[in-house]
Protein backbone atom coordinates (compact mmCIF):
# COMPACT_ATOMS: atom_id res chain seq x y z
CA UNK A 1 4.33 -21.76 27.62
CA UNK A 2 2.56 -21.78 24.17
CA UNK A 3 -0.53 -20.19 24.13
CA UNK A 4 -1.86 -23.31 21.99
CA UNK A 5 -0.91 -25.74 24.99
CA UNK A 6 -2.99 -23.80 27.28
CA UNK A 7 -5.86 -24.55 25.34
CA UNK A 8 -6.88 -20.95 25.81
CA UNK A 9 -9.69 -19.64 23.44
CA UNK A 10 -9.02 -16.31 21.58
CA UNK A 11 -10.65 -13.12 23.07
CA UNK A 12 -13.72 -12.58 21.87
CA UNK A 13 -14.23 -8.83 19.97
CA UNK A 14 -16.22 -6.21 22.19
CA UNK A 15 -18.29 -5.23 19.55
CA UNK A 16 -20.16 -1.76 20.81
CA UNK A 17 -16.85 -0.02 22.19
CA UNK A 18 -14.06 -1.17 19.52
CA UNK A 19 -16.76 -0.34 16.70
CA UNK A 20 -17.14 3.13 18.19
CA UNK A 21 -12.72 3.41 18.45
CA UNK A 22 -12.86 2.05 15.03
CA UNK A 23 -14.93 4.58 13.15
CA UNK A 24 -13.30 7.22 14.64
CA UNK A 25 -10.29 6.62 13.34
CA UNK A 26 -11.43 5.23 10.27
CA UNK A 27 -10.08 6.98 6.94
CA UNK A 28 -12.03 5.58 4.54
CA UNK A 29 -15.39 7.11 6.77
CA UNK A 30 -13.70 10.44 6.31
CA UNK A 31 -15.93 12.93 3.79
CA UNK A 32 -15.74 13.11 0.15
CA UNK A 33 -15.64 17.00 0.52
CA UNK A 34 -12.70 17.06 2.38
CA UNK A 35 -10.94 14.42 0.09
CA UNK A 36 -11.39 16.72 -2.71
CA UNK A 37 -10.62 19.66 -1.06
CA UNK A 38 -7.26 18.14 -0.17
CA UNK A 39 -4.73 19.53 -2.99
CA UNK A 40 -2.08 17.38 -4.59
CA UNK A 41 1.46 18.81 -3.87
CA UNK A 42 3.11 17.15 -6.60
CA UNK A 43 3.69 16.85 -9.60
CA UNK A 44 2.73 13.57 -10.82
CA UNK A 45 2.49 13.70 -14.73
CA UNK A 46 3.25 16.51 -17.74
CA UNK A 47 0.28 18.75 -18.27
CA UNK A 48 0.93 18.71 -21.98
CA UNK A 49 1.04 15.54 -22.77
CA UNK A 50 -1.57 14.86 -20.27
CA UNK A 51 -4.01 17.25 -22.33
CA UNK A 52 -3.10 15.98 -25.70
CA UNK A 53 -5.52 12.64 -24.80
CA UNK A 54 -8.39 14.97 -24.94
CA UNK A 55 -10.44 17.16 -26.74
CA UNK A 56 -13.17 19.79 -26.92
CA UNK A 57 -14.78 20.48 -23.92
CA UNK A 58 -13.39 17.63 -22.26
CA UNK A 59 -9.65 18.63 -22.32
CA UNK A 60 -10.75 22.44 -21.18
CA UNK A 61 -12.77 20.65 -18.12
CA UNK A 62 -10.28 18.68 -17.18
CA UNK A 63 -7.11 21.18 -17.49
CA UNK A 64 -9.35 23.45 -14.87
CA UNK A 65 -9.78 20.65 -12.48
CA UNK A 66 -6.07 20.10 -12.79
CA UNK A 67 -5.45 24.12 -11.79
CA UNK A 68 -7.74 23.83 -9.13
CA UNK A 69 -6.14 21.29 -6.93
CA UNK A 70 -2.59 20.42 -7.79
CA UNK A 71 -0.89 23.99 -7.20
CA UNK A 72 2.69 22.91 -8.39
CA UNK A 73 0.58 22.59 -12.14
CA UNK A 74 -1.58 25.16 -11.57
CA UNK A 75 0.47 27.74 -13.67
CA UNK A 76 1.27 25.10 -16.72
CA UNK A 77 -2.45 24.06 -16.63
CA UNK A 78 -4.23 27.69 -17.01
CA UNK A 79 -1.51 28.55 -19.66
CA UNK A 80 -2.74 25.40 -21.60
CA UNK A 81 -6.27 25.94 -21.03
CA UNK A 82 -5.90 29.80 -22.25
CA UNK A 83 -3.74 28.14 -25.15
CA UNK A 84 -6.77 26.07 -26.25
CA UNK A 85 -9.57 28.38 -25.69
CA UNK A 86 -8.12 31.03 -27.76
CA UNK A 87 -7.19 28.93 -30.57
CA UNK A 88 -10.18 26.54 -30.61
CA UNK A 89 -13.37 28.15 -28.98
CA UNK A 90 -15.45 30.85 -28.90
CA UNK A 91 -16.18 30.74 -25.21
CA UNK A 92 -15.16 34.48 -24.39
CA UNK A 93 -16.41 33.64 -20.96
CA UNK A 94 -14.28 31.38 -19.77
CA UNK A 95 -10.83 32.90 -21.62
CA UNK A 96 -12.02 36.16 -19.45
CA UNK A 97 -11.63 33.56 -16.24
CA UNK A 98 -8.95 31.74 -16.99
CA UNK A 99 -6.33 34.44 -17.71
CA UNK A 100 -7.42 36.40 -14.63
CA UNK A 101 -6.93 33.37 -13.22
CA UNK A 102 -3.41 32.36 -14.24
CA UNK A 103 -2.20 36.34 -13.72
CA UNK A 104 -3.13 35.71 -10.12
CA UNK A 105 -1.09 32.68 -9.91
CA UNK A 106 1.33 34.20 -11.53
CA UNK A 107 1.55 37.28 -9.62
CA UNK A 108 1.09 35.41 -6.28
CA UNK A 109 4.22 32.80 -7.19
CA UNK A 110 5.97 36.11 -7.69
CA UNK A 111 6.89 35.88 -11.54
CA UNK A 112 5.26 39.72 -12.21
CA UNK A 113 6.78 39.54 -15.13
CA UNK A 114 5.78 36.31 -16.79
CA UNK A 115 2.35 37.92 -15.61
CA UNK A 116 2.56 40.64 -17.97
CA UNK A 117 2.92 38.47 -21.19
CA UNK A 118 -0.63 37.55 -20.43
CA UNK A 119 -3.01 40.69 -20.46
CA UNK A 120 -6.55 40.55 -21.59
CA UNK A 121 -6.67 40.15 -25.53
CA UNK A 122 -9.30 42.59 -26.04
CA UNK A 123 -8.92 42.47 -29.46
CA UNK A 124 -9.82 38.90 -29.58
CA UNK A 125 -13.21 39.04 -27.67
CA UNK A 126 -14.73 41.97 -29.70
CA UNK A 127 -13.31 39.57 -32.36
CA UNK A 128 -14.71 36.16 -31.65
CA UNK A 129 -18.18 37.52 -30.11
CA UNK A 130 -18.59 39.12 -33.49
CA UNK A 131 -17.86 36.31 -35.37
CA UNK A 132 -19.92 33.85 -33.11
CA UNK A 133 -23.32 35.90 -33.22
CA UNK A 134 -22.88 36.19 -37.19
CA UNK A 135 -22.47 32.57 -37.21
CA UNK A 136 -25.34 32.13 -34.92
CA UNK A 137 -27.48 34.42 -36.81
CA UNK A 138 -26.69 32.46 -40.42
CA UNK A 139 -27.77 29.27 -38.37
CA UNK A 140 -30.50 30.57 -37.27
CA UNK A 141 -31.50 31.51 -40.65
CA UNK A 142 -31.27 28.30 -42.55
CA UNK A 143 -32.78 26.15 -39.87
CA UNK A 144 -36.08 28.60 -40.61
CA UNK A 145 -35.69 27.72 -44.07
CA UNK A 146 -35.67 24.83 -43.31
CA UNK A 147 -38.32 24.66 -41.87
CA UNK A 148 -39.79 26.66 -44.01
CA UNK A 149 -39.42 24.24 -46.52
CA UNK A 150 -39.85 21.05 -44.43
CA UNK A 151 -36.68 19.48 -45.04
CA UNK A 152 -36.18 16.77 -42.20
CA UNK A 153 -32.62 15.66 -42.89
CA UNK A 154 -31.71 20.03 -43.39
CA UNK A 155 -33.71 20.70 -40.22
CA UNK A 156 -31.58 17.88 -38.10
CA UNK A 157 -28.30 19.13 -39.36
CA UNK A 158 -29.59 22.83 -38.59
CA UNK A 159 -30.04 21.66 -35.06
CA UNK A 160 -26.92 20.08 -34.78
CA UNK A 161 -24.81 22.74 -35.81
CA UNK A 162 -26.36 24.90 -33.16
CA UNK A 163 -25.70 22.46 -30.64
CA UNK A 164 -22.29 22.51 -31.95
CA UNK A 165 -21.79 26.18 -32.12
CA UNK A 166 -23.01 26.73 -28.27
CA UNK A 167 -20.99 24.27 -27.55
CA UNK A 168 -17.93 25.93 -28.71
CA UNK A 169 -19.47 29.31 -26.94
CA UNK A 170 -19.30 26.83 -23.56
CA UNK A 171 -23.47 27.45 -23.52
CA UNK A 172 -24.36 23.83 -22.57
CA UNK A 173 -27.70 24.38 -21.82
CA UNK A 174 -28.73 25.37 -25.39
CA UNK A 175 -26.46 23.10 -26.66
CA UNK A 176 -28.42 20.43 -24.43
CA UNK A 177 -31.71 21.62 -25.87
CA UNK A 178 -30.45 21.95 -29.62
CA UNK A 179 -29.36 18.14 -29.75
CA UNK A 180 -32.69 17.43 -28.27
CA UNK A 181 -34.66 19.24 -30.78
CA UNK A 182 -32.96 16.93 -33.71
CA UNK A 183 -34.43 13.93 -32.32
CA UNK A 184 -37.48 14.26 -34.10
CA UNK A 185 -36.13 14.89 -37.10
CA UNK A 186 -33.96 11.78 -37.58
CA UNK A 187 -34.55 9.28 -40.54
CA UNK A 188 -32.24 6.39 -39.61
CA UNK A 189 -30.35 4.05 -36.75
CA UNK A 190 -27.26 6.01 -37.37
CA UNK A 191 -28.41 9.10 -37.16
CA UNK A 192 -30.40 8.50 -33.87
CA UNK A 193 -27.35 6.71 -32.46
CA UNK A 194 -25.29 9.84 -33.18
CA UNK A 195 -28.26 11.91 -31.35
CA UNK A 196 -27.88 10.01 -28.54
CA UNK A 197 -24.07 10.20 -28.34
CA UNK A 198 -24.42 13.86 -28.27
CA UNK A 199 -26.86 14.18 -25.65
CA UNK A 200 -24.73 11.97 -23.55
CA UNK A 201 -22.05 13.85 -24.60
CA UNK A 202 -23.11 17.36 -22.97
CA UNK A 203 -25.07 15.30 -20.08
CA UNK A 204 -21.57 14.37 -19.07
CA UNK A 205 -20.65 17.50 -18.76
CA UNK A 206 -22.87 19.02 -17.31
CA UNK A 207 -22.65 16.01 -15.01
CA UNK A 208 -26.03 14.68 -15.45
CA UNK A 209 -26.10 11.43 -14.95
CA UNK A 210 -29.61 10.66 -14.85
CA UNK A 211 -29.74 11.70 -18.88
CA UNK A 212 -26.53 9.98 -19.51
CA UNK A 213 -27.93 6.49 -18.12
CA UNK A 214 -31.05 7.50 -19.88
CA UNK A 215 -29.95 7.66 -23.45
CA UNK A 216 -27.07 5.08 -23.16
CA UNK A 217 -29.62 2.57 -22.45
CA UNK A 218 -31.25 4.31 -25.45
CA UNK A 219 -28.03 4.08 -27.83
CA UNK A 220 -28.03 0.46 -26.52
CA UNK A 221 -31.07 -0.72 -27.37
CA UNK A 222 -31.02 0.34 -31.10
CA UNK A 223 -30.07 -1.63 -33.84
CA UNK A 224 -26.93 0.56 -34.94
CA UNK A 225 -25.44 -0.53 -31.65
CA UNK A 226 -25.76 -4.20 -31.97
CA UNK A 227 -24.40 -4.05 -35.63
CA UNK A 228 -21.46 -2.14 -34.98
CA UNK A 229 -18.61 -2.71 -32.39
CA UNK A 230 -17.41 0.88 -32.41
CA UNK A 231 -20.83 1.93 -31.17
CA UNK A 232 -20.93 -1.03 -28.66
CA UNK A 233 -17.42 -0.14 -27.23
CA UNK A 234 -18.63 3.41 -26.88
CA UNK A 235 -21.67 3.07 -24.99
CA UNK A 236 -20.16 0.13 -22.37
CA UNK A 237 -17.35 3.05 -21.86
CA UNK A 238 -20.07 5.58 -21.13
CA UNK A 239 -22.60 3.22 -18.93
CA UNK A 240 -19.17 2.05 -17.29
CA UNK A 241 -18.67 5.80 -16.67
CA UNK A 242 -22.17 6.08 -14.92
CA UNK A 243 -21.71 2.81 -12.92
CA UNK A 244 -18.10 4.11 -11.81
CA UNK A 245 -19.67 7.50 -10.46
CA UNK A 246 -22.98 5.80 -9.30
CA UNK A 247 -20.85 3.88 -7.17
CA UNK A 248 -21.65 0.12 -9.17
CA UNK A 249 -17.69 -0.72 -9.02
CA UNK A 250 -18.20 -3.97 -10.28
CA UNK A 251 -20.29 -3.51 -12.86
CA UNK A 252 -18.72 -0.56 -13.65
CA UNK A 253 -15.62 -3.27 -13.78
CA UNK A 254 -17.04 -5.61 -16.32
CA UNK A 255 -18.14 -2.16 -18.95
CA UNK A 256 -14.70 -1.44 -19.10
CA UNK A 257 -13.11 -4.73 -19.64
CA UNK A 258 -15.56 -5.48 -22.64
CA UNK A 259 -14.33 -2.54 -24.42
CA UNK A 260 -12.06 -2.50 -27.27
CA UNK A 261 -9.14 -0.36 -27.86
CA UNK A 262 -9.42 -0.54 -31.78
CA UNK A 263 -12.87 0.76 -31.36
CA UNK A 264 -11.68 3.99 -29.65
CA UNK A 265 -10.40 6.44 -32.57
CA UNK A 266 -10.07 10.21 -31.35
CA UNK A 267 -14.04 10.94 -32.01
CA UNK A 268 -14.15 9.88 -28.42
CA UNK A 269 -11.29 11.88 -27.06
CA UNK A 270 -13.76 14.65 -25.97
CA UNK A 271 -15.30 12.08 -23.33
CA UNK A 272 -12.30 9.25 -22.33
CA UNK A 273 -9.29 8.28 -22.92
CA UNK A 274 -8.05 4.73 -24.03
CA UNK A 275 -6.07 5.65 -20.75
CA UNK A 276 -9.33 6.36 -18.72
CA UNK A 277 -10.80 2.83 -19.93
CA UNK A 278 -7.16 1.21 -18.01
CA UNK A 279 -6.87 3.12 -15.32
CA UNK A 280 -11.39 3.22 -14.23
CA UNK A 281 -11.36 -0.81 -15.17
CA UNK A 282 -8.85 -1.87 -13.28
CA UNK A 283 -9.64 0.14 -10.15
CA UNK A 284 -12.22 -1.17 -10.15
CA UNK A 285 -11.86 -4.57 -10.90
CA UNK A 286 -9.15 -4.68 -8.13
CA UNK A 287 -11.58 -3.61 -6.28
CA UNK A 288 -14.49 -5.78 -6.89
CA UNK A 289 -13.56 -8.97 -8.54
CA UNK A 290 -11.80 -11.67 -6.98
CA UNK A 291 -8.75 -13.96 -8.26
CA UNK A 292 -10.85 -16.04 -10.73
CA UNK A 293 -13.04 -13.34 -12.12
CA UNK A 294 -9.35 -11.02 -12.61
CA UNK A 295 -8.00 -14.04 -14.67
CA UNK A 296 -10.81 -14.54 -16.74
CA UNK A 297 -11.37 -10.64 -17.47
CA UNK A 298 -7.80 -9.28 -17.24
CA UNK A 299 -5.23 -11.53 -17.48
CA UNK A 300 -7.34 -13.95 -20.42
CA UNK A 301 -9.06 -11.16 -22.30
CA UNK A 302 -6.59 -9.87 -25.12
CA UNK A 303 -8.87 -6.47 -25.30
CA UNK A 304 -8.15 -5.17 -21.65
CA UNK A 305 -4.56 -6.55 -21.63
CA UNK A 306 -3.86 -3.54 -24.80
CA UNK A 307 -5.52 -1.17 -22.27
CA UNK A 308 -3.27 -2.01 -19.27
CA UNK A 309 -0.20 -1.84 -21.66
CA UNK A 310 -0.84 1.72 -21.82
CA UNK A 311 -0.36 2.23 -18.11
CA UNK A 312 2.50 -0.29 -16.91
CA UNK A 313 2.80 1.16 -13.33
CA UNK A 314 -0.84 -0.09 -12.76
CA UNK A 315 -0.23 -3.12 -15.01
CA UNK A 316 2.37 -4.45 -12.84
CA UNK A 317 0.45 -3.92 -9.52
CA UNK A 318 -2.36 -6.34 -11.03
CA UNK A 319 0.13 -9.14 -11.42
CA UNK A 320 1.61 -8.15 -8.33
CA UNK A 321 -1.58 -8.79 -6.60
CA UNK A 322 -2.77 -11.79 -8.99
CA UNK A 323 0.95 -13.25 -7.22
CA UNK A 324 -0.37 -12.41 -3.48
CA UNK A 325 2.69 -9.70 -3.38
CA UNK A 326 0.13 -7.53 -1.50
CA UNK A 327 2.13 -4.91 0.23
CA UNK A 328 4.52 -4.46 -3.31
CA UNK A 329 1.22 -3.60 -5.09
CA UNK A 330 -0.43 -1.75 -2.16
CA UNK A 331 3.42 0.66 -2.64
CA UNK A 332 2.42 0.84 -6.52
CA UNK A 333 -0.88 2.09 -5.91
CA UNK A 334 0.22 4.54 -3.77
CA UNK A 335 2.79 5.87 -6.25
CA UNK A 336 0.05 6.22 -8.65
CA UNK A 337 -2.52 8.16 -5.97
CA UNK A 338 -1.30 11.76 -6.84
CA UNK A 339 -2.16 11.46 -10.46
CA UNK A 340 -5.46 9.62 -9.89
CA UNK A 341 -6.67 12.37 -7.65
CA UNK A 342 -6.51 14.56 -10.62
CA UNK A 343 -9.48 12.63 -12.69
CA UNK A 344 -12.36 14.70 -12.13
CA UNK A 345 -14.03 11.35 -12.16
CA UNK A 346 -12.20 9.24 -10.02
CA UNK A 347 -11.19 11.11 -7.68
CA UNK A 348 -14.09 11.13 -5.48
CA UNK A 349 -14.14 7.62 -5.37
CA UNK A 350 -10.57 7.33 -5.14
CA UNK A 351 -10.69 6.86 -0.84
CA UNK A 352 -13.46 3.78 -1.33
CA UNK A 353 -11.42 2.22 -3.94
CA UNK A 354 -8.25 1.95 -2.47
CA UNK A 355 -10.50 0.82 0.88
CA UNK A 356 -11.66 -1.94 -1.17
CA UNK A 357 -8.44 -2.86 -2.04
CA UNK A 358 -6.35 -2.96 0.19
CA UNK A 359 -9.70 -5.37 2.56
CA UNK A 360 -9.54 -7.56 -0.21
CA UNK A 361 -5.71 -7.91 -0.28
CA UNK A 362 -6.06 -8.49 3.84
CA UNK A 363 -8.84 -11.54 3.05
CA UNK A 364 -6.71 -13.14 0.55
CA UNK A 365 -3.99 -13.00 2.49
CA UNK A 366 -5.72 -14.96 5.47
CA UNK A 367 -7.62 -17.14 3.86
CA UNK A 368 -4.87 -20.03 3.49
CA UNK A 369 -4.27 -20.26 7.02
CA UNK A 370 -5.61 -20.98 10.06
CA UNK A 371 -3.69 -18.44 11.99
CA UNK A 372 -1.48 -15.46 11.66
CA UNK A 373 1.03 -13.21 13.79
CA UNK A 374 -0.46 -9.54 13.52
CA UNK A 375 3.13 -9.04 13.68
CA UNK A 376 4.25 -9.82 10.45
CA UNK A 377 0.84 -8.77 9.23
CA UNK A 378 1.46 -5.27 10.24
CA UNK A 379 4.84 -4.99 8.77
CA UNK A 380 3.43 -6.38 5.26
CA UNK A 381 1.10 -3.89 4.79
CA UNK A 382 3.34 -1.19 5.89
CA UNK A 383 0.70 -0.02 8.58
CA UNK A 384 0.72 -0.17 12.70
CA UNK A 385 -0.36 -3.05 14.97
CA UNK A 386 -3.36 -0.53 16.07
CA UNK A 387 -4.75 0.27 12.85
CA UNK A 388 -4.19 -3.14 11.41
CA UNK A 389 -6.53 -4.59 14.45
CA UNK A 390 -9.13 -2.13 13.80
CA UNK A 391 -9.13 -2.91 9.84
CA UNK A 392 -8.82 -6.85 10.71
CA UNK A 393 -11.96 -5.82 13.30
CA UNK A 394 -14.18 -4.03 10.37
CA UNK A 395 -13.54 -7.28 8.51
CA UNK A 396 -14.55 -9.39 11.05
CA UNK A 397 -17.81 -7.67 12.17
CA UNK A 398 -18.54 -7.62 8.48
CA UNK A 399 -18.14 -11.18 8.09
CA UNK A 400 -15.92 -10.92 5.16
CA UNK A 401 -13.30 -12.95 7.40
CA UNK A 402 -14.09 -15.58 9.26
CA UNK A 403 -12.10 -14.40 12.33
CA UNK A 404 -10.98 -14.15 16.37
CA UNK A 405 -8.17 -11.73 17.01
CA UNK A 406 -6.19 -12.53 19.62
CA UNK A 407 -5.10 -9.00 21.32
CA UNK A 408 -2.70 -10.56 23.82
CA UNK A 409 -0.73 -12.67 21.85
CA UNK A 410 -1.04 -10.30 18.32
CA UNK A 411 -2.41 -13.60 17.13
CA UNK A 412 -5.90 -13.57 14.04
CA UNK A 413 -7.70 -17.26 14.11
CA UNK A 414 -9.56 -18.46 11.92
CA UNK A 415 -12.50 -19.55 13.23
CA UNK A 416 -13.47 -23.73 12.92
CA UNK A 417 -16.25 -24.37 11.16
CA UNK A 418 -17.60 -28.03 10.92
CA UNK A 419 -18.38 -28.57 7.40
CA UNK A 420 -20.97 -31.36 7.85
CA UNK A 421 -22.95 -30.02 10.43
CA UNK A 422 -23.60 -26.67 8.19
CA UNK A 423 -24.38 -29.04 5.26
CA UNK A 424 -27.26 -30.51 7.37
CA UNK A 425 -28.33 -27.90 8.71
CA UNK A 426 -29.02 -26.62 5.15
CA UNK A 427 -30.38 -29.60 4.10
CA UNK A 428 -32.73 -29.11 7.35
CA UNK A 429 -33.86 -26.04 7.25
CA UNK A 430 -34.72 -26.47 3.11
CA UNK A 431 -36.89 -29.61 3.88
CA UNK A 432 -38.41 -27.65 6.36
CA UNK A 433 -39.58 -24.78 4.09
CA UNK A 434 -40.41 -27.32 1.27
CA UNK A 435 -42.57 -28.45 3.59
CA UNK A 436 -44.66 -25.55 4.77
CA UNK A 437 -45.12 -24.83 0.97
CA UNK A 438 -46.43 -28.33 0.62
CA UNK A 439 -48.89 -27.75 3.70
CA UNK A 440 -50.08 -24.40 2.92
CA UNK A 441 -50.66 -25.30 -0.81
CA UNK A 442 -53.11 -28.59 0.90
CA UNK A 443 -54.93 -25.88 2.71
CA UNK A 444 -55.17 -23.43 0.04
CA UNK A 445 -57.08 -26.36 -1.94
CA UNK A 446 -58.98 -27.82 0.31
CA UNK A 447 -60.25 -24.08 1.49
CA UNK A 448 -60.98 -23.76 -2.17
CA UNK A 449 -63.16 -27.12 -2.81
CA UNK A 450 -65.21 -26.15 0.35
CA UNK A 451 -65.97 -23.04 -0.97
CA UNK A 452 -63.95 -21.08 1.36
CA UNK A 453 -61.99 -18.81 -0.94
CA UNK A 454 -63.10 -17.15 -4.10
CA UNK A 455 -60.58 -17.14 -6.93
CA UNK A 456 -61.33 -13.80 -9.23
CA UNK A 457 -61.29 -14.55 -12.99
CA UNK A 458 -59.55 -11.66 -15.43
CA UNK A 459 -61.74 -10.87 -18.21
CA UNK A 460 -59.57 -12.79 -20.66
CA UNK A 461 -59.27 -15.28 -18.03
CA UNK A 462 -61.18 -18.82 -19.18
CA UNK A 463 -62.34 -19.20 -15.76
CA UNK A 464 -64.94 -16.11 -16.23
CA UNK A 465 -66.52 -18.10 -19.31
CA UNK A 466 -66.81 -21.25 -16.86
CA UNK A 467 -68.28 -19.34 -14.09
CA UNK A 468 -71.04 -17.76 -16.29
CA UNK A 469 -71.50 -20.79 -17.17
CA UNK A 470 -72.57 -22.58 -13.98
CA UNK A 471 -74.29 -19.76 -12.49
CA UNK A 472 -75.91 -21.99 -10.21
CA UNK A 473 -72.96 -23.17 -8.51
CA UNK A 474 -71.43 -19.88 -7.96
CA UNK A 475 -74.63 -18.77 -6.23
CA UNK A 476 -74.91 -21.81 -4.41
CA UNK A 477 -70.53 -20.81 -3.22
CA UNK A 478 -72.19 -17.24 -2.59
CA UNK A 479 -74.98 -18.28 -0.55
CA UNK A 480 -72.46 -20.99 1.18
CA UNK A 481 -70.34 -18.18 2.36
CA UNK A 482 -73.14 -14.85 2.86
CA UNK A 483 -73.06 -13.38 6.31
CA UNK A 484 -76.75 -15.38 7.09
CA UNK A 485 -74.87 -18.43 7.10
CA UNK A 486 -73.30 -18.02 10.80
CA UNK A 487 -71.55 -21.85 10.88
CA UNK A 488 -69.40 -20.79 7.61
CA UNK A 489 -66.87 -18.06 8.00
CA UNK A 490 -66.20 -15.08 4.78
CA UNK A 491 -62.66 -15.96 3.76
């Protein structure tokens, strides 16, 4: 017999045990350390190509991050990182790293002789720390002429060719401090706006994110940003950046989809990619946003659309899940998981977003019906009976689905809920508030024309002019209310 014609209700979820079985074997709960510390054992994209998006400091960053957890591009990754340093730094430190670095790999992948072609360049570090302290020193010598002769606009370039320069040595603090020093010396929106951006710049670096929300809002606020698009683009990448890392997924969503990709020249190479702005975006709009919001902001906004065309793997799992062909996009996102571990930025947020995800998928998916075999469920999203019941039970306790799982029967009901009687309850329960305002606003007055409570005039307040006014009264109130008066309580 059916279980409908026995009229039987759905078992009820045991919250204290199954909560306790479900964290347990809960992925998404597992650390962020251990996530990271996972390495990728493919290969998911070309390291050269993959570099050519960026520049300065960014690219180097991000090549090292690459060595240091996909080992199959370890070898291709150092060899590009030693490429750029040598041709386009002066950052002896980190060329001494990296090539003892990629002769280890080399040597431990057994390819001793490939190892060999890379020796320390001697040569080139007495060369380039020669060359960067005499181009320190001639800084250093026209900023104090220029200060010397009190040249504001000299004195902020000055600064900002140090910056520059310790930048290229890899010195971020100074180069931190340098950009800060040329703040005071600024004589325009422009030139503050360009400030800004550079602070940001090395605050991202350095991974600061306190400064970088700091001066964004900064950059924001000023009237160079509100007159020009480029700048406007620029900062909603960056403050998407912060939201992204400060875990604001949504809002982080909506920074990135009012970005332009005209507005993105290769300036801003050394912090994103127009690649970056796809792939960060529409995470995290997946995510976040539901059906509506996605085809208002993706599917109707001809800015983000350019973006996605630049990463058609992760275009066609949006209109795969705009369609409700959950477990064909869930399979897309998990082709592209390898490469996204690889973003120094994304990564550690790459286990909560795909958590997100793939709950949201599971709620749309339920939400036309009234019931659903676990079954079928399970085989859609490409995942056991066991762990589907647990996710469905997170869900549930969560109230983002209105729920009963039915263990015996692998059957999810959706719970009945009387439309009417909610209405009036709401309608109740606000005429009951409305009126407790109403009463306690009656005996707020009346306390107040008995003399009961004492209202406290500001000195700009016109009440203080009417109160020295009538001194009488007041004293009268005062003697009305003083502790000889034993019938009248002090309120």
């Amino acid at each position: 017999m059916s279980f409908l014609s026995n009229n039987v209700e759905p078992m009820q979820l045991d919250a204290v045990e199954d909560i306790e079985l479900f964290e347990a074997n809960e992925i998404p709960n597992a650390s962020v350390n251990d996530v990271l510390d996972r390495p990728v054992e493919s290969a998911p994209f070309e390291v050269e190509s993959y570099a050519a998006q960026y520049s300065g400091f960014a690219k180097l960053s991000r090549l090292l991050y690459i060595a240091d957890h996909c080992p199959p591009l370890q070898i291709e990754a150092l060899e590009q990182a030693l490429k750029y340093v040598k041709e386009s730094t002066y950052n002896v430190n980190a060329y001494t790293t990296i090539q003892q670095k990629l002769v280890n790999a080399l040597t431990a992948s057994g390819q001793t002789a490939k190892a060999e072609q890379y020796p320390l360049d001697t040569v080139w570090i007495d060369e380039k720390s020669k060359m960067s302290q005499i181009y320190f020193e001639k800084l250093d010598t026209d900023l104090k002429n220029y200060k010397t002769n009190s040249i504001k606009e000299s004195i902020r370039r000055g600064h900002d060719d140090l910056g520059a320069h310790y930048l290229q040595c890899g010195d971020l603090s100074n180069a931190l401090k340098c950009y800060s020093r040329s703040r005071d010396y600024c004589m325009g929106d422009q030139q503050l706006f360009n400030i800004c951006m550079n602070i940001i710049k090395v605050s991202i670096y350095q991974k600061s994110w306190g400064h970088v929300n700091s001066f964004a809002q900064k950059a924001e606020s000023s009237p160079e940003c509100s007159a020009n698009s480029t700048a406007q683009t620029k900062i909603s990448c960056i403050v998407g950046l912060h939201e992204l890392v400060t875990k604001r997924y949504k809002y982080a969503a909506k920074r990135f989809m009012s970005a332009n990709i005209d507005d993105l020249g290769p300036d801003f190479s050394d912090i994103l990619s127009p690649n970056n702005v796809a792939i960060y975006g529409g995470l995290c709009a997946l995510a976040s946003l539901d059906r509506s919001d996605l085809h208002k902001h993706v599917f109707l906004s001809p800015n983000f659309k350019l973006f996605l065309e630049l990463e058609p793997q992760l275009r066609e799992a949006f209109h795969k899940f705009y369609e409700s062909k959950y477990p064909v996009c869930l399979s897309l996102l998990d082709e592209l998981k390898d490469s996204f571990m690889l973003d120094m930025y994304l990564a550690p947020h790459l286990t909560a977003l795909y958590s997100k995800i793939r709950n949201r998928a599971l709620i749309q998916y339920f939400s036309p019906y009234l019931s659903a075999d676990l079954r079928l469920m399970a085989t859609a999203f490409n995942t056991s009976l066991h762990d589907l019941e647990n996710e469905l039970m997170k869900l549930i306790l969560d109230g983002q689905i209105k729920a009963r799982i039915d263990s015996h029967n692998k059957i999810l009901y959706a719970k009945d809920s009387d439309q009417r009687l909610e209405t009036f309850e709401k309608s109740l329960a606000m005429g009951r508030e409305w009126q407790m305002r109403a009463t306690s606003l009656i005996l707020r007055a009346a306390c107040v024309r008995n003399g009961l409570i004492f209202i406290k005039a500001g000195p700009n307040n016109a009440s203080s002019k009417a109160a020295e006014e009538a001194p009488s009264s007041a004293g009268n109130n005062v003697a009305a209310c003083s502790p000889s008066s034993p019938n009248k309580p002090r309120v």
